[in-house]
C-alpha atoms as a PDB file:
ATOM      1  CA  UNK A   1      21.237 -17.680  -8.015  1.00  0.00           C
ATOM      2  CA  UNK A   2      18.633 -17.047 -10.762  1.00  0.00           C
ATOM      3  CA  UNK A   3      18.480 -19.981 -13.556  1.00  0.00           C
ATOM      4  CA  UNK A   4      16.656 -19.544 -16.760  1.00  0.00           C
ATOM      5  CA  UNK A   5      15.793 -23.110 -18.988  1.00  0.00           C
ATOM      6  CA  UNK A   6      14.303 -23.618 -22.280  1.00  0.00           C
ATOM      7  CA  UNK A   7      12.438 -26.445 -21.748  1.00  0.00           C
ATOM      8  CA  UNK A   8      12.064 -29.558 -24.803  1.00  0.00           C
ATOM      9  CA  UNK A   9       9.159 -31.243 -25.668  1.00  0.00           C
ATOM     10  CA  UNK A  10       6.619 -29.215 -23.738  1.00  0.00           C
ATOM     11  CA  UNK A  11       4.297 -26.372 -24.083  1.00  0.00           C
ATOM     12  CA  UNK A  12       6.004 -24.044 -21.912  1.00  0.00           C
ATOM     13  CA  UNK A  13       8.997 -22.238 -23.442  1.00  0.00           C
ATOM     14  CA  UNK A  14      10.920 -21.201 -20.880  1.00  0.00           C
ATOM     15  CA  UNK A  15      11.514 -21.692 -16.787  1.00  0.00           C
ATOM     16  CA  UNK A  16      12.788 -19.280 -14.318  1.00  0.00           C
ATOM     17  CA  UNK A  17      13.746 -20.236 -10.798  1.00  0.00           C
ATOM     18  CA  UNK A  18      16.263 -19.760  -7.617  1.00  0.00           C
ATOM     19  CA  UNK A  19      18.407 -21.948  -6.119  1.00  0.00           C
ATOM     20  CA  UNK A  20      18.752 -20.285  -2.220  1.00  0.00           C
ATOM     21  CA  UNK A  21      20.888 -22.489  -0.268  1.00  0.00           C
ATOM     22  CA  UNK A  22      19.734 -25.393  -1.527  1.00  0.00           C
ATOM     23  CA  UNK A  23      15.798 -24.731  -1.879  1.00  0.00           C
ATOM     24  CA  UNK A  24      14.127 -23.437  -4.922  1.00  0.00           C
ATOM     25  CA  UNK A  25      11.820 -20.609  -5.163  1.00  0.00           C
ATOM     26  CA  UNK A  26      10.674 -18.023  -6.850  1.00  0.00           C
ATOM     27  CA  UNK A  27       9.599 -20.702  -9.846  1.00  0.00           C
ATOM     28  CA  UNK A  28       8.043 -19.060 -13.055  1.00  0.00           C
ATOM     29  CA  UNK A  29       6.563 -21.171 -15.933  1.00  0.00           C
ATOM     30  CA  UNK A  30       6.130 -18.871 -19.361  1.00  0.00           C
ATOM     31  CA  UNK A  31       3.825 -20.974 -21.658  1.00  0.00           C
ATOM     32  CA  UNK A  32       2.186 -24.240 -20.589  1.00  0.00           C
ATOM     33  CA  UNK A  33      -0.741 -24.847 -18.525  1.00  0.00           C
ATOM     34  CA  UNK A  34      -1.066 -21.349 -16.364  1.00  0.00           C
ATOM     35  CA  UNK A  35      -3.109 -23.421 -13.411  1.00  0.00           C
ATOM     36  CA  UNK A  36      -0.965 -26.883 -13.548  1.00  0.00           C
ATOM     37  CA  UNK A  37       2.240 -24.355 -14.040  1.00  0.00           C
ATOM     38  CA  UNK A  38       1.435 -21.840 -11.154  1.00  0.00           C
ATOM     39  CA  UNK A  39       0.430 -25.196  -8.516  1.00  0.00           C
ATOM     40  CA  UNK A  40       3.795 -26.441  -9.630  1.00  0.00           C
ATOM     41  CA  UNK A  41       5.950 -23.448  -8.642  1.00  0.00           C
ATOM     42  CA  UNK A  42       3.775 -22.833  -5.187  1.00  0.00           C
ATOM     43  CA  UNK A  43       4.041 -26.587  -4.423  1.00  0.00           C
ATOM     44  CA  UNK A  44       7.876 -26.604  -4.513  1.00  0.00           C
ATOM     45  CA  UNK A  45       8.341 -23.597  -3.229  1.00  0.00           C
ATOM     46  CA  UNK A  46      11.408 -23.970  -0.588  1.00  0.00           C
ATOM     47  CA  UNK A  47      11.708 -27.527  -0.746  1.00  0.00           C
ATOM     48  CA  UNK A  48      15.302 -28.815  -0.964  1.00  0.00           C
ATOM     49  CA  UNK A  49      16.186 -29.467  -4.852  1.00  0.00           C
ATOM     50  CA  UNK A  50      17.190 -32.603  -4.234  1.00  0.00           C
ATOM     51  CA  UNK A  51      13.668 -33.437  -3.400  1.00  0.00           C
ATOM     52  CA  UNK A  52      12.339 -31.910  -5.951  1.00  0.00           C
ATOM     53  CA  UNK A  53      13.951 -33.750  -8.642  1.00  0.00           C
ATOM     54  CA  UNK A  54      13.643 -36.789  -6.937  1.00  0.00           C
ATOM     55  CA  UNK A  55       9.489 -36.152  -6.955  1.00  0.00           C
ATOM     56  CA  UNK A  56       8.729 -34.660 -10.253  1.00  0.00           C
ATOM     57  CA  UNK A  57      11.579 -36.380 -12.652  1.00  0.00           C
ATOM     58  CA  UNK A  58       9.927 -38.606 -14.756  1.00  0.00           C
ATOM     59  CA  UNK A  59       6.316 -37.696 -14.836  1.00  0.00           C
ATOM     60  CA  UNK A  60       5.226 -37.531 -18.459  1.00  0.00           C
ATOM     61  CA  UNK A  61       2.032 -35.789 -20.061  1.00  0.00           C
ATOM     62  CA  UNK A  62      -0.144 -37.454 -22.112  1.00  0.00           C
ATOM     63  CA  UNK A  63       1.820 -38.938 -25.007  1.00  0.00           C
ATOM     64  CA  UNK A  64       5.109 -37.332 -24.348  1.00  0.00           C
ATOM     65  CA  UNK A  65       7.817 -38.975 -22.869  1.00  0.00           C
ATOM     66  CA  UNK A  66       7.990 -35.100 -20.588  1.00  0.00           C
ATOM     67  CA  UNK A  67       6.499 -33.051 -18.617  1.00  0.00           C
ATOM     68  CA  UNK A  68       6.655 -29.519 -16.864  1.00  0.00           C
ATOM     69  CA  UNK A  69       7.432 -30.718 -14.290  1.00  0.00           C
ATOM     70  CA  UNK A  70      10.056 -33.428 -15.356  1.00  0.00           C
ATOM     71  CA  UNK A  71      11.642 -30.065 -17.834  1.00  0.00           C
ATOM     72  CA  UNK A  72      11.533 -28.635 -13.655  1.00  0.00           C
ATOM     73  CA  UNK A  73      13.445 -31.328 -12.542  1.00  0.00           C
ATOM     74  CA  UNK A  74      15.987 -31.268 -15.501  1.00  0.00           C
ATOM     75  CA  UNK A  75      16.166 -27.430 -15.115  1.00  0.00           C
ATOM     76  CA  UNK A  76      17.452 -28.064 -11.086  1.00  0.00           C
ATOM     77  CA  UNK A  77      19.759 -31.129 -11.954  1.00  0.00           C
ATOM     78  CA  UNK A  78      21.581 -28.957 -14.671  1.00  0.00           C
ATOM     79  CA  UNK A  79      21.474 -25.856 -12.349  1.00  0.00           C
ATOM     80  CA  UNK A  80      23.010 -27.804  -9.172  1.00  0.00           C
ATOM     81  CA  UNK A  81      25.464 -29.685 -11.578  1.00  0.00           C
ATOM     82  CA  UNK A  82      27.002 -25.721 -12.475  1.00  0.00           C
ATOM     83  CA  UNK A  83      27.043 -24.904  -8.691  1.00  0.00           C
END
Protein backbone atom coordinates (compact mmCIF):
# COMPACT_ATOMS: atom_id res chain seq x y z
CA UNK A 1 0.00 0.00 0.00
CA UNK A 2 1.12 3.54 -0.97
CA UNK A 3 1.51 6.04 2.20
CA UNK A 4 1.89 9.71 1.76
CA UNK A 5 3.31 11.91 5.16
CA UNK A 6 3.74 15.49 5.73
CA UNK A 7 6.63 15.54 7.58
CA UNK A 8 7.19 18.35 10.89
CA UNK A 9 10.08 20.14 11.59
CA UNK A 10 12.10 19.38 8.49
CA UNK A 11 12.88 20.70 5.13
CA UNK A 12 11.19 18.17 3.18
CA UNK A 13 7.41 18.59 2.84
CA UNK A 14 6.17 15.56 2.07
CA UNK A 15 7.16 11.51 1.96
CA UNK A 16 5.90 8.87 -0.27
CA UNK A 17 6.57 5.20 0.28
CA UNK A 18 5.23 1.35 0.12
CA UNK A 19 4.71 -0.94 2.59
CA UNK A 20 5.01 -4.60 0.45
CA UNK A 21 4.65 -7.31 2.85
CA UNK A 22 6.38 -5.87 5.36
CA UNK A 23 9.41 -4.06 3.45
CA UNK A 24 9.37 -0.56 2.25
CA UNK A 25 10.19 0.66 -1.10
CA UNK A 26 9.63 2.78 -3.56
CA UNK A 27 10.64 5.82 -0.91
CA UNK A 28 10.32 9.45 -2.36
CA UNK A 29 11.50 12.56 -0.39
CA UNK A 30 9.88 16.02 -2.01
CA UNK A 31 11.96 18.89 -0.45
CA UNK A 32 14.99 18.34 1.79
CA UNK A 33 18.41 17.46 0.95
CA UNK A 34 18.02 15.75 -2.79
CA UNK A 35 21.54 13.66 -2.14
CA UNK A 36 20.99 12.82 1.81
CA UNK A 37 17.08 12.23 0.69
CA UNK A 38 17.72 9.97 -2.44
CA UNK A 39 20.74 7.72 -0.20
CA UNK A 40 17.96 7.46 2.32
CA UNK A 41 15.25 5.90 0.13
CA UNK A 42 17.99 3.52 -1.84
CA UNK A 43 19.47 2.52 1.56
CA UNK A 44 16.14 1.20 2.92
CA UNK A 45 14.97 -0.01 0.08
CA UNK A 46 13.32 -3.61 0.99
CA UNK A 47 14.39 -3.76 4.39
CA UNK A 48 11.73 -4.94 6.86
CA UNK A 49 9.97 -1.68 8.49
CA UNK A 50 10.53 -2.79 11.61
CA UNK A 51 14.16 -2.31 11.00
CA UNK A 52 13.90 0.62 9.61
CA UNK A 53 12.36 2.44 12.37
CA UNK A 54 14.36 0.81 14.73
CA UNK A 55 17.69 2.39 12.71
CA UNK A 56 16.71 5.80 11.70
CA UNK A 57 14.15 6.90 14.71
CA UNK A 58 15.78 9.35 16.58
CA UNK A 59 18.51 10.79 14.51
CA UNK A 60 18.23 14.57 14.66
CA UNK A 61 19.80 17.31 12.25
CA UNK A 62 21.67 19.93 13.41
CA UNK A 63 19.63 21.83 16.00
CA UNK A 64 16.37 20.09 15.54
CA UNK A 65 15.15 17.64 17.71
CA UNK A 66 14.22 15.65 13.78
CA UNK A 67 15.33 14.47 11.01
CA UNK A 68 14.38 12.97 7.49
CA UNK A 69 15.00 10.23 8.38
CA UNK A 70 13.45 10.12 11.98
CA UNK A 71 9.98 12.01 9.90
CA UNK A 72 10.85 8.24 7.77
CA UNK A 73 10.61 6.37 10.70
CA UNK A 74 7.44 8.19 12.08
CA UNK A 75 5.91 7.96 8.54
CA UNK A 76 6.34 3.71 8.81
CA UNK A 77 5.27 3.52 12.59
CA UNK A 78 1.98 5.48 11.73
CA UNK A 79 1.60 3.52 8.41
CA UNK A 80 2.05 -0.09 10.14
CA UNK A 81 -0.10 1.15 13.17
CA UNK A 82 -3.27 1.62 10.22
CA UNK A 83 -2.41 -1.87 8.78
Amino acid sequence: MKYTYYPKGTCSQAIEFEIIDGSIHNVQFYGGCSGNTQGIGCLVEGMSAEKVVQRLEGIRCGYKSTSCPDQLAKAIRQAMEKE
